[in-house]
Each structure stands twice: as C-alpha cells, then as structure tokens.
N, C-alpha and C. Protein backbone atom coordinates (compact mmCIF):
# COMPACT_ATOMS: atom_id res chain seq x y z
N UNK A 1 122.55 79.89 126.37
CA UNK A 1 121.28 79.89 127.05
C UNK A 1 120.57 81.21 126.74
N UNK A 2 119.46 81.15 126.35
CA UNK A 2 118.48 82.11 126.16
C UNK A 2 117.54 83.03 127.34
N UNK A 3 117.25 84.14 127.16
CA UNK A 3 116.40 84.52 128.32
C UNK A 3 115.28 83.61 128.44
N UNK A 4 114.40 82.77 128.01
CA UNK A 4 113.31 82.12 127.84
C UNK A 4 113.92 80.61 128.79
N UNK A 5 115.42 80.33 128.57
CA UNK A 5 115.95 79.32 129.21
C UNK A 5 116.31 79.49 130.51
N UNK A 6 116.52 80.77 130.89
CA UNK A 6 117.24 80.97 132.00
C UNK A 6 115.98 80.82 133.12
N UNK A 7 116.57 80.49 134.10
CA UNK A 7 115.57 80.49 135.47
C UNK A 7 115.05 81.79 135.45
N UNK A 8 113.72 82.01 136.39
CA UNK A 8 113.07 82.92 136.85
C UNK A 8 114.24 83.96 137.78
N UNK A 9 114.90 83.51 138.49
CA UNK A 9 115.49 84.45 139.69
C UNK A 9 116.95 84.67 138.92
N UNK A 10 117.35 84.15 137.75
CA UNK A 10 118.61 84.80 137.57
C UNK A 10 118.68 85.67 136.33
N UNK A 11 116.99 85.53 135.59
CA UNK A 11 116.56 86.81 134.67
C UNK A 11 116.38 87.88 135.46
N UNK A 12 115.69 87.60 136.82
CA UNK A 12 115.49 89.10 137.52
C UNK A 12 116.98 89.78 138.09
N UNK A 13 117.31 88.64 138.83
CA UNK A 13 118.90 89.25 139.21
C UNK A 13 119.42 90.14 137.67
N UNK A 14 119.84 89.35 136.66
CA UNK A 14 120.16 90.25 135.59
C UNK A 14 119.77 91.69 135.54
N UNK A 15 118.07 91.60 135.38
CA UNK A 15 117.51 92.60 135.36
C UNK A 15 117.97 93.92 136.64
N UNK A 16 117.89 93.43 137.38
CA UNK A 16 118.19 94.26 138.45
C UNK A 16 119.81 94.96 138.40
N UNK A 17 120.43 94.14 138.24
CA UNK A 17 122.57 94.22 137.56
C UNK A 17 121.89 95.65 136.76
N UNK A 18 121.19 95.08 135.59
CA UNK A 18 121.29 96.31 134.60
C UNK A 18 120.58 97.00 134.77
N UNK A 19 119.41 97.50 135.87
CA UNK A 19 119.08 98.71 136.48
C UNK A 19 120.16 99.94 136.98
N UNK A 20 120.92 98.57 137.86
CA UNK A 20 121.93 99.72 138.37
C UNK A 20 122.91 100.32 137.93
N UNK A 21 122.96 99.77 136.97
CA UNK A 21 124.23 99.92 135.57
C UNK A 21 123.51 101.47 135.45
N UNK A 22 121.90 101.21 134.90
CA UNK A 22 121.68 102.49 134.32
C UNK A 22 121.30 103.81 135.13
N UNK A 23 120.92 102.97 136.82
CA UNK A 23 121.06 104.25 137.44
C UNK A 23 122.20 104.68 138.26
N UNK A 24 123.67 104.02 137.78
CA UNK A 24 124.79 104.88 137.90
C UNK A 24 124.88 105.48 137.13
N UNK A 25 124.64 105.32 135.77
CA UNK A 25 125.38 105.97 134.64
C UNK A 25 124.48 107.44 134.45
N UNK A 26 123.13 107.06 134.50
CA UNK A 26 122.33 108.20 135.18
C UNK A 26 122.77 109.10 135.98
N UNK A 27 123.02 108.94 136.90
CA UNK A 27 123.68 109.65 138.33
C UNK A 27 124.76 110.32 137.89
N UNK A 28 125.62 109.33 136.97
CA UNK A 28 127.19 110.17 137.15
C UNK A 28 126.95 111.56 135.91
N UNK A 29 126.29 111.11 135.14
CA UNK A 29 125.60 112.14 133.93
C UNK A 29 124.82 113.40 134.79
N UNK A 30 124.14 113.57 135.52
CA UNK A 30 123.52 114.06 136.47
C UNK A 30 124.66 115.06 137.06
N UNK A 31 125.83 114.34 138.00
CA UNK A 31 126.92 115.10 137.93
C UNK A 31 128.08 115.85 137.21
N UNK A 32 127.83 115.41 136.27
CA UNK A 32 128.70 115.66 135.35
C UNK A 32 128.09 117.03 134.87
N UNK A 33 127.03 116.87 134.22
CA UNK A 33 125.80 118.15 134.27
C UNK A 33 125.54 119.61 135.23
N UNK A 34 125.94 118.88 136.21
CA UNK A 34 125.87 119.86 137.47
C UNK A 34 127.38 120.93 137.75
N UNK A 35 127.96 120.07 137.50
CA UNK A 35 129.26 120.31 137.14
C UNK A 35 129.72 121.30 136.25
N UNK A 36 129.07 121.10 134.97
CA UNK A 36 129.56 121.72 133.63
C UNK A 36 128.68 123.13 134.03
N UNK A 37 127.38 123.03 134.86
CA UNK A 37 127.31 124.40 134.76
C UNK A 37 127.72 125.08 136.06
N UNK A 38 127.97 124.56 136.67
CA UNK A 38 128.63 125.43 137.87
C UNK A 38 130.13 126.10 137.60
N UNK A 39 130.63 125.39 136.38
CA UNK A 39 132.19 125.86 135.89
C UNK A 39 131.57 126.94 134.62
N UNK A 40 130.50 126.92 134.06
CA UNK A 40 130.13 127.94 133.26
C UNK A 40 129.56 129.49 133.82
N UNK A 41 129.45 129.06 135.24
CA UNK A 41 128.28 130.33 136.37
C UNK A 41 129.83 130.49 136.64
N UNK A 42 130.88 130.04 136.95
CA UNK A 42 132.37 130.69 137.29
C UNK A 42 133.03 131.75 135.98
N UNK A 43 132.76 130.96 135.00
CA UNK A 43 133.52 131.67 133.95
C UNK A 43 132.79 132.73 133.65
N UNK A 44 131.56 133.05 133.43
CA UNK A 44 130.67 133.95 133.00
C UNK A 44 131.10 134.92 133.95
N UNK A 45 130.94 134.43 134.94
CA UNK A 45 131.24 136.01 135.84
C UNK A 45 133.20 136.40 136.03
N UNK A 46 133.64 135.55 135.49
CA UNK A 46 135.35 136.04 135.06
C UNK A 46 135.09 137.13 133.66
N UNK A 47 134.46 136.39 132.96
CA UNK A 47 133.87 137.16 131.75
C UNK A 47 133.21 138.79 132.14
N UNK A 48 132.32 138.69 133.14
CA UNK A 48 131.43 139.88 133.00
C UNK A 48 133.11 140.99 133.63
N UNK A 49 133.22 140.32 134.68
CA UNK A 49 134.46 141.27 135.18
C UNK A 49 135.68 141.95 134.48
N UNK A 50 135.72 140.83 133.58
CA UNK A 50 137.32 141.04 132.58
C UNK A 50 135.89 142.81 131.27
N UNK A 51 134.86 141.95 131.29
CA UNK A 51 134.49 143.12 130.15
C UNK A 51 134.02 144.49 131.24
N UNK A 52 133.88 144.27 132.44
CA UNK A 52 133.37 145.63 133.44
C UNK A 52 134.79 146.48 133.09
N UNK A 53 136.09 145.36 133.59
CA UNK A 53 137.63 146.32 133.24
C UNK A 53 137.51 147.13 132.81
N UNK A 54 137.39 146.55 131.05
CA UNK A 54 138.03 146.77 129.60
C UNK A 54 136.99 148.05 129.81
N UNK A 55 135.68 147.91 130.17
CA UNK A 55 134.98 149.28 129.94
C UNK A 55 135.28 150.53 130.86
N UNK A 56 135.72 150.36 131.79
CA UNK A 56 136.19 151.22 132.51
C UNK A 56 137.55 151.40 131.86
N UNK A 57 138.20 150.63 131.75
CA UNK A 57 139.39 151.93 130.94
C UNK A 57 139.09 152.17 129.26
N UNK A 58 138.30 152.11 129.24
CA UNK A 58 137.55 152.80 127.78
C UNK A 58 137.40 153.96 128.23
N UNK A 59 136.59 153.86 129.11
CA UNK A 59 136.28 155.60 129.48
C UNK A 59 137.01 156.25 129.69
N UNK A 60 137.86 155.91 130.64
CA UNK A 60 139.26 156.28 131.46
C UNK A 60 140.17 157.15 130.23
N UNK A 61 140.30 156.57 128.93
CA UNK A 61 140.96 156.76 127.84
C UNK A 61 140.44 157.94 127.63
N UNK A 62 138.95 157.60 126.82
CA UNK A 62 138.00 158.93 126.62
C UNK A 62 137.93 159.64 127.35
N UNK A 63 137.70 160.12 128.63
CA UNK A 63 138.09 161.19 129.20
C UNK A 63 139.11 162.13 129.22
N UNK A 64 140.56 161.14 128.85
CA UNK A 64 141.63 161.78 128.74
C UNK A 64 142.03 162.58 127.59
N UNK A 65 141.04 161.74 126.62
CA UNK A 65 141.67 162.50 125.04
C UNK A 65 140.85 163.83 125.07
C-alpha cells in the first residue's frame, strides 16, 4: 500500500510516529551535547590546575638553582 492508498488518519498517525521519532532523537542529541561539554568545562579546569602545579614547581626549582 502506498501513501496515496493509505487512509487520511493513518498517513497522519504515521506522520505524527515519525515526528516523535525525530523529536526524541533531537532531544537525546541535545543531551548528549550538553553533556560532552560539561565533561570538557571538568577537564579543562583538571588541565588548568595540573599546568598551575607544574608551574609552580618550575619556579620552586629556579629559585633553588
């Protein structure tokens, strides 16, 4: 059966099925997104800290020599 064959109310039902298809898949992308940068705003600042260390005992060194 063809879309042209199918009744009026079970092309829209369809239609509607695959709305929500795309505004889950939307949504979960959305989270997924939200996600990836909230674990990148964590690491960056593991990052800034691990390089604040390393520079403080740079100096720490240089002072000593």
């Amino acid at each position: 059966m063809h879309m042209a064959d199918t009744p009026p109310n079970d092309a829209t039902a369809r239609i509607d099925r695959a709305l929500e298809r795309i505004e889950a898949a939307a949504a979960a992308r959305a989270f997924a997104s939200e996600r990836l940068a909230r674990r990148h705003a964590v690491l960056r600042g593991r990052i800034e800290e691990a390089v604040a260390a390393l520079d403080n005992l740079i100096a720490r060194e240089e002072r000593q020599d």
